[in-house]
N, C-alpha and C. Protein backbone atom coordinates (compact mmCIF):
# COMPACT_ATOMS: atom_id res chain seq x y z
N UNK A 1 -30.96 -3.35 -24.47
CA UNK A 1 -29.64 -3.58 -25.00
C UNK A 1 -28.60 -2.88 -24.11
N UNK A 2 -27.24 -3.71 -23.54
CA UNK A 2 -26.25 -3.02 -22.97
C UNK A 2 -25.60 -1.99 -23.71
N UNK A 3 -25.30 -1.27 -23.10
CA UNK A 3 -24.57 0.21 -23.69
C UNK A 3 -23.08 -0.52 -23.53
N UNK A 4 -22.33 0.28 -24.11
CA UNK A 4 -20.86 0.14 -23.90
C UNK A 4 -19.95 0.26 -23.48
N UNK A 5 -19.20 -0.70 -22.24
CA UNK A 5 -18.65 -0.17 -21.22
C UNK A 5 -17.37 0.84 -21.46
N UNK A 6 -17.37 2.05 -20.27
CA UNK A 6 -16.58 2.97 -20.51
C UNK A 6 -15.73 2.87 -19.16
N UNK A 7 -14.71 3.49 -19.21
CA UNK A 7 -13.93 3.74 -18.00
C UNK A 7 -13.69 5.25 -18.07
N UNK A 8 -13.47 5.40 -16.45
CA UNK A 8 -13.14 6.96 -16.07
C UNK A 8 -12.35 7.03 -14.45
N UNK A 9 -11.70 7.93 -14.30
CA UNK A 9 -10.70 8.13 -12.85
C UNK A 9 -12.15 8.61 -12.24
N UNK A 10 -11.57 7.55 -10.63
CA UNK A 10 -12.58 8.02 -9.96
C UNK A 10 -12.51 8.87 -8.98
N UNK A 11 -12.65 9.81 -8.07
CA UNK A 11 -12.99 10.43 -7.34
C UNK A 11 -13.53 10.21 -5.84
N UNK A 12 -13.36 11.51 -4.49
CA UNK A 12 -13.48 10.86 -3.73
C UNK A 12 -15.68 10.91 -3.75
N UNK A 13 -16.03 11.71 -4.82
CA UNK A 13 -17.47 11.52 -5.28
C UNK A 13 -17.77 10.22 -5.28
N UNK A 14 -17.05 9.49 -5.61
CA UNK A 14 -17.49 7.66 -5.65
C UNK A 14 -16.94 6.90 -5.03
N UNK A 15 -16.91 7.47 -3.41
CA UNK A 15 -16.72 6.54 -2.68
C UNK A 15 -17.54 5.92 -2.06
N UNK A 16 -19.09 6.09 -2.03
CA UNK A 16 -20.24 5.54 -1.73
C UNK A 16 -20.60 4.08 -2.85
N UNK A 17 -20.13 5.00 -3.90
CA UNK A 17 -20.10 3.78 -4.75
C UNK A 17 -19.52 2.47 -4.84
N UNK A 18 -18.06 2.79 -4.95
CA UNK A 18 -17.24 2.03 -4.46
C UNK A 18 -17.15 0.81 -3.61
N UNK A 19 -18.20 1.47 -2.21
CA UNK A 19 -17.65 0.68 -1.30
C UNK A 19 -19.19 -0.10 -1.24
N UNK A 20 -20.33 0.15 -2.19
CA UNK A 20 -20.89 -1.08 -2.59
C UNK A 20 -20.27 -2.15 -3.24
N UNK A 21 -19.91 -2.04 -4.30
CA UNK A 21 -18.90 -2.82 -4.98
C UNK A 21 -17.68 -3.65 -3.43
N UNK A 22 -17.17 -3.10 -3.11
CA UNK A 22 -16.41 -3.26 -2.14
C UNK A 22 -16.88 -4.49 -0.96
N UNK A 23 -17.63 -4.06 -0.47
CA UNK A 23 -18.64 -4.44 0.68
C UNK A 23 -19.01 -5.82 0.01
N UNK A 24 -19.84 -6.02 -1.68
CA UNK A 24 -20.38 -7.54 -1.68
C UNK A 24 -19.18 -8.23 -2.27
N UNK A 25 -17.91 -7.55 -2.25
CA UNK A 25 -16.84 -8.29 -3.36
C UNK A 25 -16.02 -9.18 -2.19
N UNK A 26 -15.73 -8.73 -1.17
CA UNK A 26 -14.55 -8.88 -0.12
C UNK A 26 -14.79 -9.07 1.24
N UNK A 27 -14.29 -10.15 2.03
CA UNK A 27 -14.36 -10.44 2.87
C UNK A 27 -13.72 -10.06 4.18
N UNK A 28 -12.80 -8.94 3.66
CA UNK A 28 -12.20 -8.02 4.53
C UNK A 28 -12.13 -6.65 3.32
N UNK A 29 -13.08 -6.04 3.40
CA UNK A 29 -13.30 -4.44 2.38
C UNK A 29 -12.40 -3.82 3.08
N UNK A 30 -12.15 -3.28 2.57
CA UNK A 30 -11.49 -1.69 2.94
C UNK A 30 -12.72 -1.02 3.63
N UNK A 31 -12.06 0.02 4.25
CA UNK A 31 -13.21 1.15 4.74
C UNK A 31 -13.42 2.47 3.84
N UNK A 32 -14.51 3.29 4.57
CA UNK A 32 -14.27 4.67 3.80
C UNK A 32 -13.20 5.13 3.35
N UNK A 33 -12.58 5.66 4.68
CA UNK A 33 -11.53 6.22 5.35
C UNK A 33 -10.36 5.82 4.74
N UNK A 34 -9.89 4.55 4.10
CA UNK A 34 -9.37 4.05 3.15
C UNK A 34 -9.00 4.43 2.03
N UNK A 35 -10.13 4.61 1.69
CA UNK A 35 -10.42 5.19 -0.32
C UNK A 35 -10.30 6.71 0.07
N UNK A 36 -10.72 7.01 0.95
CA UNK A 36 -10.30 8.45 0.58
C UNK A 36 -9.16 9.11 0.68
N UNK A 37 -8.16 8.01 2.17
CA UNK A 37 -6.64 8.78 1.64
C UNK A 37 -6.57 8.45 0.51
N UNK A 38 -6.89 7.10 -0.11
CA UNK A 38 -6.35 7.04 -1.65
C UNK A 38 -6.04 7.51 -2.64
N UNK A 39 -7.79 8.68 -2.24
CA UNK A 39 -7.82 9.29 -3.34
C UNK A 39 -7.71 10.63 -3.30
N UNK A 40 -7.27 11.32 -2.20
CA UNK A 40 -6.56 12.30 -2.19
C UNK A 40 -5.37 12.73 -1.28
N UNK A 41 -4.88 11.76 -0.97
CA UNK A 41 -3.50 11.30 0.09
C UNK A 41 -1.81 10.57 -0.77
N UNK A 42 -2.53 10.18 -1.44
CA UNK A 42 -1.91 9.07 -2.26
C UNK A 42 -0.92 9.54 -3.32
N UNK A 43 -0.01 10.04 -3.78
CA UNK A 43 0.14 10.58 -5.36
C UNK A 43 0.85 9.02 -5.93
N UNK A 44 0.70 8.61 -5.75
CA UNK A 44 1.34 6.77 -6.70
C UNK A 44 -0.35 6.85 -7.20
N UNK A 45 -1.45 6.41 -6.10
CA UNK A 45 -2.59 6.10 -6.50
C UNK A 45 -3.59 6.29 -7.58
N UNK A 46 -4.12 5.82 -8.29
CA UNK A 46 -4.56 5.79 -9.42
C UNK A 46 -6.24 4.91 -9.30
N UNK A 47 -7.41 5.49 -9.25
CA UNK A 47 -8.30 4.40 -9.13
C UNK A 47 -9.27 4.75 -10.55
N UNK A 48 -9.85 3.70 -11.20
CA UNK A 48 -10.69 3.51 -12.64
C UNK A 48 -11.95 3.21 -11.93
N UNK A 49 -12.92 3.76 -12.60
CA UNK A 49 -13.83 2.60 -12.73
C UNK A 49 -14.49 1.97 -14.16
N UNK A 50 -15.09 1.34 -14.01
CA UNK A 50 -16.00 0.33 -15.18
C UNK A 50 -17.46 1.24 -15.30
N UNK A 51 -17.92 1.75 -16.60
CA UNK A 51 -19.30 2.17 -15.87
C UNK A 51 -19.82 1.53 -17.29
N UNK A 52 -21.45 1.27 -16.68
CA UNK A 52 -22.75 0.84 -18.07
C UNK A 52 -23.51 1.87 -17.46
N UNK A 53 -23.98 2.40 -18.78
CA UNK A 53 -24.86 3.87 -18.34
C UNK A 53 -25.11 4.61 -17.61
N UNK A 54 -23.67 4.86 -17.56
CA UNK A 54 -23.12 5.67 -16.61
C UNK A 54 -22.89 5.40 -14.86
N UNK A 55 -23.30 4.07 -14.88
CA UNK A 55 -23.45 3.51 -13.60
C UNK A 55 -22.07 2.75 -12.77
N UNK A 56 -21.05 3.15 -12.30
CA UNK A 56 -20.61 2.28 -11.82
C UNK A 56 -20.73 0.98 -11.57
N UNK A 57 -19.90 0.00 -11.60
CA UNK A 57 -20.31 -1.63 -12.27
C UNK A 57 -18.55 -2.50 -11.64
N UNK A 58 -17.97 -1.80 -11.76
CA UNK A 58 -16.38 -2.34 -11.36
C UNK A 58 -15.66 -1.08 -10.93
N UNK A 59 -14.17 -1.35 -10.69
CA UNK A 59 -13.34 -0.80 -10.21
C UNK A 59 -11.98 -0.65 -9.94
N UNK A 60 -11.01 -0.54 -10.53
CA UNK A 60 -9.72 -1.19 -9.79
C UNK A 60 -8.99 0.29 -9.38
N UNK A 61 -7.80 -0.56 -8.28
CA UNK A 61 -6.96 0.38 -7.92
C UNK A 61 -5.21 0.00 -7.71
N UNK A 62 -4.70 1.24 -8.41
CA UNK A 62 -2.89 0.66 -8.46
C UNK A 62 -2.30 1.55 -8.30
N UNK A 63 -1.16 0.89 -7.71
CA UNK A 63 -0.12 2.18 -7.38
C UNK A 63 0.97 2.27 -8.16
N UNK A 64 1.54 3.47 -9.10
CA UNK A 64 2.40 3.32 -9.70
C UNK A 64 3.52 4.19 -9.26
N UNK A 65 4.69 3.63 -8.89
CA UNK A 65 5.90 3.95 -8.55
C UNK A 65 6.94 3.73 -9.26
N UNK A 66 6.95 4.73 -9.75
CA UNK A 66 8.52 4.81 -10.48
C UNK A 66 7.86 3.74 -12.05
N UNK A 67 8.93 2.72 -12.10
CA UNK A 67 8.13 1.43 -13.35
C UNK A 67 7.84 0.46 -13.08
N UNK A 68 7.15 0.35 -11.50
CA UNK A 68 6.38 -0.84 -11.63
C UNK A 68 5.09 -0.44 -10.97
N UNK A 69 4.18 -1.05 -11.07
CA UNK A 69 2.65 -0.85 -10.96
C UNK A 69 2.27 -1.82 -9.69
N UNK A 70 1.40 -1.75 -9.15
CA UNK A 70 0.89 -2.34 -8.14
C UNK A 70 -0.36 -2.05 -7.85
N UNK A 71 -1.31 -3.50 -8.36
CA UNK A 71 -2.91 -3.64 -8.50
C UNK A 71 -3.14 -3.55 -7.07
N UNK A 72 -4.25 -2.92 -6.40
CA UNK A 72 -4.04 -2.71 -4.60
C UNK A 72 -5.95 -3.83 -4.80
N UNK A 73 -6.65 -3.13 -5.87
CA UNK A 73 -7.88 -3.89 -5.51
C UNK A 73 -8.71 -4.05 -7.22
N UNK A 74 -9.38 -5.15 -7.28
CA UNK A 74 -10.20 -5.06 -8.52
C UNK A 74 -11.55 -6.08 -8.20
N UNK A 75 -12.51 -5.23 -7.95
CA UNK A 75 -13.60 -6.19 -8.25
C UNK A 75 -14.99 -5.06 -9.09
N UNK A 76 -16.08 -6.27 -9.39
CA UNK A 76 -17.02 -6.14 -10.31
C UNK A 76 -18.11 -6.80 -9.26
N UNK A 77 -19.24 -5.69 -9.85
CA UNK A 77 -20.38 -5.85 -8.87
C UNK A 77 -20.98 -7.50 -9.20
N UNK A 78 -21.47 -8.32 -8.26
CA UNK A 78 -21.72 -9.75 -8.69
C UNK A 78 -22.64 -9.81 -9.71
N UNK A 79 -23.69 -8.73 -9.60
CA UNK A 79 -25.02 -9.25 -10.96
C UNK A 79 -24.35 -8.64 -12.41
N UNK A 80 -23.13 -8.22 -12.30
CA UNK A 80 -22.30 -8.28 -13.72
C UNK A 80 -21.00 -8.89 -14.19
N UNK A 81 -20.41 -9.98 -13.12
CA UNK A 81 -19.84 -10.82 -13.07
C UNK A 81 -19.94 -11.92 -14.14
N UNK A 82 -18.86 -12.45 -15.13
CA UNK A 82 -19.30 -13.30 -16.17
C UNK A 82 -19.40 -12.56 -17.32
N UNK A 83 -18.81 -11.41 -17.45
CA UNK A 83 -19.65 -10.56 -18.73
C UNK A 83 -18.18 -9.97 -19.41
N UNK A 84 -17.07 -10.43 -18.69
CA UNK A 84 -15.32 -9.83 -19.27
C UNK A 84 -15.32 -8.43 -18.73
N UNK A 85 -16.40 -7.89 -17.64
CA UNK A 85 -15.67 -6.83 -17.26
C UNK A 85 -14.54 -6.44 -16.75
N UNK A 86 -14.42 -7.25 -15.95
CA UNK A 86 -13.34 -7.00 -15.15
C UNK A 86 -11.83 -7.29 -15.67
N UNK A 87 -11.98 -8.21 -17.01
CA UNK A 87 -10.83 -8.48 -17.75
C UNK A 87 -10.76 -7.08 -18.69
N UNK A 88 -11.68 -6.66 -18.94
CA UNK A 88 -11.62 -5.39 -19.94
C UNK A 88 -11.36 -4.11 -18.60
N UNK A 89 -11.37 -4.49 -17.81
CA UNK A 89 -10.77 -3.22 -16.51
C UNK A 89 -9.58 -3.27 -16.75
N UNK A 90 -9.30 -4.90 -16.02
CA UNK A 90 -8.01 -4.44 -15.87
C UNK A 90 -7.09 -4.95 -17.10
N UNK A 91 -7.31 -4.76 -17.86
CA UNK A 91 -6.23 -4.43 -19.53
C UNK A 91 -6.49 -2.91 -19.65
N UNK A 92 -7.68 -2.20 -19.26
CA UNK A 92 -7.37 -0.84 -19.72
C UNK A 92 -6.55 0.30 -18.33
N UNK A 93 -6.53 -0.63 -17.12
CA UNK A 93 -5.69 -0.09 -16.06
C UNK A 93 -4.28 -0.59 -16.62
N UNK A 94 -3.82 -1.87 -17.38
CA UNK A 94 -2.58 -2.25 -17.45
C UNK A 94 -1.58 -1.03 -18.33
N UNK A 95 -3.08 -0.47 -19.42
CA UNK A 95 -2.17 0.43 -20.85
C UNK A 95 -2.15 1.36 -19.70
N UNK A 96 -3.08 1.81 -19.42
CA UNK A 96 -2.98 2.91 -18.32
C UNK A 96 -1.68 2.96 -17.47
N UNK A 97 -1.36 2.29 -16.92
CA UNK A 97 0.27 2.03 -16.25
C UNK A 97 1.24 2.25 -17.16
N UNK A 98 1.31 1.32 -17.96
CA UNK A 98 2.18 1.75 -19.14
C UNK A 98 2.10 2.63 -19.58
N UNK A 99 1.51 3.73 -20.25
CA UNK A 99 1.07 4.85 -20.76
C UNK A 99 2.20 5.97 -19.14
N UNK A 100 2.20 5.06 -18.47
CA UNK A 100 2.91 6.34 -17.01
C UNK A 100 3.74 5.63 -16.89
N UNK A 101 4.40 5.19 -17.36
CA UNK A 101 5.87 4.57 -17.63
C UNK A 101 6.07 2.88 -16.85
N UNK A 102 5.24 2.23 -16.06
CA UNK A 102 5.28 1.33 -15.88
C UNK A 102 5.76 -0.09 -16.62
N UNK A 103 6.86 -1.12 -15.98
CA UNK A 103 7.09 -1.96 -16.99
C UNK A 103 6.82 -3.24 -16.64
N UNK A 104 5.87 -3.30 -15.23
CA UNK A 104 5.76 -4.62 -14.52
C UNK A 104 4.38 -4.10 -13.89
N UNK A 105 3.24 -5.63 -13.60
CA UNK A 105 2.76 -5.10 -12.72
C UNK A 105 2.51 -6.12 -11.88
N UNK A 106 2.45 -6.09 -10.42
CA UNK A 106 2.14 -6.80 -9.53
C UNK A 106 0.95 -7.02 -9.22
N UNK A 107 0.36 -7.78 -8.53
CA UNK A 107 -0.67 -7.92 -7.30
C UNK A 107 -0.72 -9.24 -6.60
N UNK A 108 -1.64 -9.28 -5.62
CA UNK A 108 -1.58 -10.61 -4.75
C UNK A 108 -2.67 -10.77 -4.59
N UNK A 109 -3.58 -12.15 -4.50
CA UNK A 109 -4.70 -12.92 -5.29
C UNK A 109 -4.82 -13.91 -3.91
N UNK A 110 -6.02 -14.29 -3.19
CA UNK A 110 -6.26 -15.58 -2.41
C UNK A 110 -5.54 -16.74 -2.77
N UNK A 111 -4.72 -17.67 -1.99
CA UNK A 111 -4.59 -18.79 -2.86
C UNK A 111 -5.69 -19.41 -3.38
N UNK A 112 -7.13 -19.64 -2.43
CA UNK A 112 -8.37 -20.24 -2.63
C UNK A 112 -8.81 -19.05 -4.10
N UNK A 113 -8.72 -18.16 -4.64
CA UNK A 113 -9.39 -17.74 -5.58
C UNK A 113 -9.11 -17.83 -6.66
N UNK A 114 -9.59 -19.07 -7.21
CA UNK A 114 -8.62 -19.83 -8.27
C UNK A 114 -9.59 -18.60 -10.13
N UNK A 115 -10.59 -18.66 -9.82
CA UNK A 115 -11.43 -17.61 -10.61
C UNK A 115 -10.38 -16.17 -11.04
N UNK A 116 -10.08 -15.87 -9.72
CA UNK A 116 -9.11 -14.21 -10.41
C UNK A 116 -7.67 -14.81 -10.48
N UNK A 117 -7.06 -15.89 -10.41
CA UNK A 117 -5.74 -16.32 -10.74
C UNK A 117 -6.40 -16.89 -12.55
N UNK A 118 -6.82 -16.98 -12.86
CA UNK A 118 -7.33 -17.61 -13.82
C UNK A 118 -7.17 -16.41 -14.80
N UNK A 119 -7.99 -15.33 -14.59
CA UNK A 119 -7.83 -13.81 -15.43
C UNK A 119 -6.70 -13.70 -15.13
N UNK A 120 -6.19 -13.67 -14.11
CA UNK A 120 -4.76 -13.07 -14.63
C UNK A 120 -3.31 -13.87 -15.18
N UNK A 121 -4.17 -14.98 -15.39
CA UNK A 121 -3.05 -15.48 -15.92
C UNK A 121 -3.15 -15.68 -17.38
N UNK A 122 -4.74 -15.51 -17.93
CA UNK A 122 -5.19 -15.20 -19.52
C UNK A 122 -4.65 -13.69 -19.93
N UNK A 123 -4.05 -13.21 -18.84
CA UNK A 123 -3.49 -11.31 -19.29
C UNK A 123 -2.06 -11.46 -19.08
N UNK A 124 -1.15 -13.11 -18.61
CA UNK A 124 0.04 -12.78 -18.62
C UNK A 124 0.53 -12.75 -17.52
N UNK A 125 0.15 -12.83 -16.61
CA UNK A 125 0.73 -12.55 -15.19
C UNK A 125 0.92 -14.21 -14.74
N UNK A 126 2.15 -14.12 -13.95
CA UNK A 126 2.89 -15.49 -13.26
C UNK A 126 3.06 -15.66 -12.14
N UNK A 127 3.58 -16.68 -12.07
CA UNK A 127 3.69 -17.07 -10.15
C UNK A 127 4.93 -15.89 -10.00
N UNK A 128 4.76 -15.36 -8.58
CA UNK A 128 6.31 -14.63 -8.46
C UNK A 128 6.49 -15.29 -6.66
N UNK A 129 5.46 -15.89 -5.74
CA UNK A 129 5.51 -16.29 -4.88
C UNK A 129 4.40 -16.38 -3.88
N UNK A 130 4.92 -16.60 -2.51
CA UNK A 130 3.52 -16.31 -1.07
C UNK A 130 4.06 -15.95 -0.10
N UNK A 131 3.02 -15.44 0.14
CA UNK A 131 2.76 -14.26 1.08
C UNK A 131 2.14 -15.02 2.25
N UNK A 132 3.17 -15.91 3.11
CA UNK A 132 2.26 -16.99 3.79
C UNK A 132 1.11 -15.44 4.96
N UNK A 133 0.32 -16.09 5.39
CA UNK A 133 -0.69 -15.63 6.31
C UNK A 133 -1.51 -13.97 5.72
N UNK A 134 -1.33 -13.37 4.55
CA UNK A 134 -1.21 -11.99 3.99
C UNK A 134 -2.33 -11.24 4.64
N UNK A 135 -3.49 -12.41 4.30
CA UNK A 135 -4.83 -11.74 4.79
C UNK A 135 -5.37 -12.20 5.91
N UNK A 136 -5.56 -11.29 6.93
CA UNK A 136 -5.62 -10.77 8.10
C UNK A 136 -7.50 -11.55 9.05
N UNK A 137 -8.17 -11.80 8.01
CA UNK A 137 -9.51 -12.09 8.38
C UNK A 137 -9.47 -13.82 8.90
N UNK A 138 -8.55 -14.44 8.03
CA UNK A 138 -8.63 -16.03 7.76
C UNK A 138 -6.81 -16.37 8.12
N UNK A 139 -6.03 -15.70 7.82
CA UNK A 139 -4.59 -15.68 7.14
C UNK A 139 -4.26 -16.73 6.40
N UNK A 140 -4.93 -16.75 5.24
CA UNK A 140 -4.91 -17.30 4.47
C UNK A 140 -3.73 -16.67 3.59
N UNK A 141 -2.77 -17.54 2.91
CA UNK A 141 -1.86 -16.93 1.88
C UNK A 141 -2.12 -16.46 0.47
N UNK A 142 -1.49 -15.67 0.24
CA UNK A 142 -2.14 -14.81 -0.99
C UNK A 142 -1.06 -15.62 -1.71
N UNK A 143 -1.00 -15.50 -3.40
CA UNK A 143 -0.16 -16.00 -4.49
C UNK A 143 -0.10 -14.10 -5.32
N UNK A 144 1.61 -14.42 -4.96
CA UNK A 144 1.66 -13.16 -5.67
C UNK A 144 2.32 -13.55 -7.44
N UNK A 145 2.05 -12.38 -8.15
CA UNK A 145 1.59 -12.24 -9.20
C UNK A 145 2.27 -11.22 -10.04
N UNK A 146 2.98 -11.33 -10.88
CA UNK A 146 3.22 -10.47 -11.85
C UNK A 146 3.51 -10.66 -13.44
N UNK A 147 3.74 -9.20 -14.33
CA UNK A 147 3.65 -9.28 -15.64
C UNK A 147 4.49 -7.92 -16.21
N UNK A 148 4.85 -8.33 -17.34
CA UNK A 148 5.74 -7.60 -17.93
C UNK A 148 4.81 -6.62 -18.63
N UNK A 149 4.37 -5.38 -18.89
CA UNK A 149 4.08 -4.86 -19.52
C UNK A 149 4.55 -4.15 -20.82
């Protein structure tokens, strides 16, 4: 029987972790070196994770400035994909923003990734525009994204 997923701030302790998650999610990951200014370089930065028995399982990361929020990354390991984690991430990163005064939050999504435009548009989030060429591997345009919190 699954245990019940919990969230907790992560650390630069889970950056090994992480960048499993990282590595099978994304086609241009971030690096180490990355997550760790994040996570101790950063003061906007804010990173969660998703855990099942105690295991890391998901992840997101946002930057909050001033009152608006900005999702930088969110994925879920693939053999737990399908299960609302990642919708139950990021609603408990959204109170989380809000809870730090945030009243908007952004991010920017593949145009081709019609799957995470899909969650975020069941949580509220809208067209706000593109980002022609954004990502750097393909330059493919991202669809940016936001929501009123």
């Amino acid at each position: 029987m699954e245990t019940a997923l919990t969230f907790r701030q992560l650390t630069v302790a889970d950056v090994d972790e992480i960048l499993k998650i990282e590595n099978v999610s994304f086609s241009l990951p971030w690096t180490r070196e990355a997550f760790i200014r994040e996570l101790t370089m950063n003061p906007y930065a804010l990173y969660t994770g998703a855990c099942l028995d105690g295991n890391l399982v998901g992840y997101c990361g946002i930057w909050i400035i001033m009152d608006e929020a900005h999702i930088t990354n969110i994925a879920v390991l693939p053999e737990f994909r399908g299960r609302k984690i990642g919708e139950k991430l990021l609603r408990h990163v959204m109170d989380t923003a809000k809870r730090r005064g945030a009243k908007t939050v952004t991010l920017e999504v593949r145009i081709s990734n019609t799957v995470a435009q899909n969650l975020y548009k069941k949580l509220g989030f809208v067209y706000g525009g593109i980002r022609k060429g954004y990502y750097t591997d393909n330059y493919e345009d991202a669809i940016v994204m936001w929501v009123r919190i």
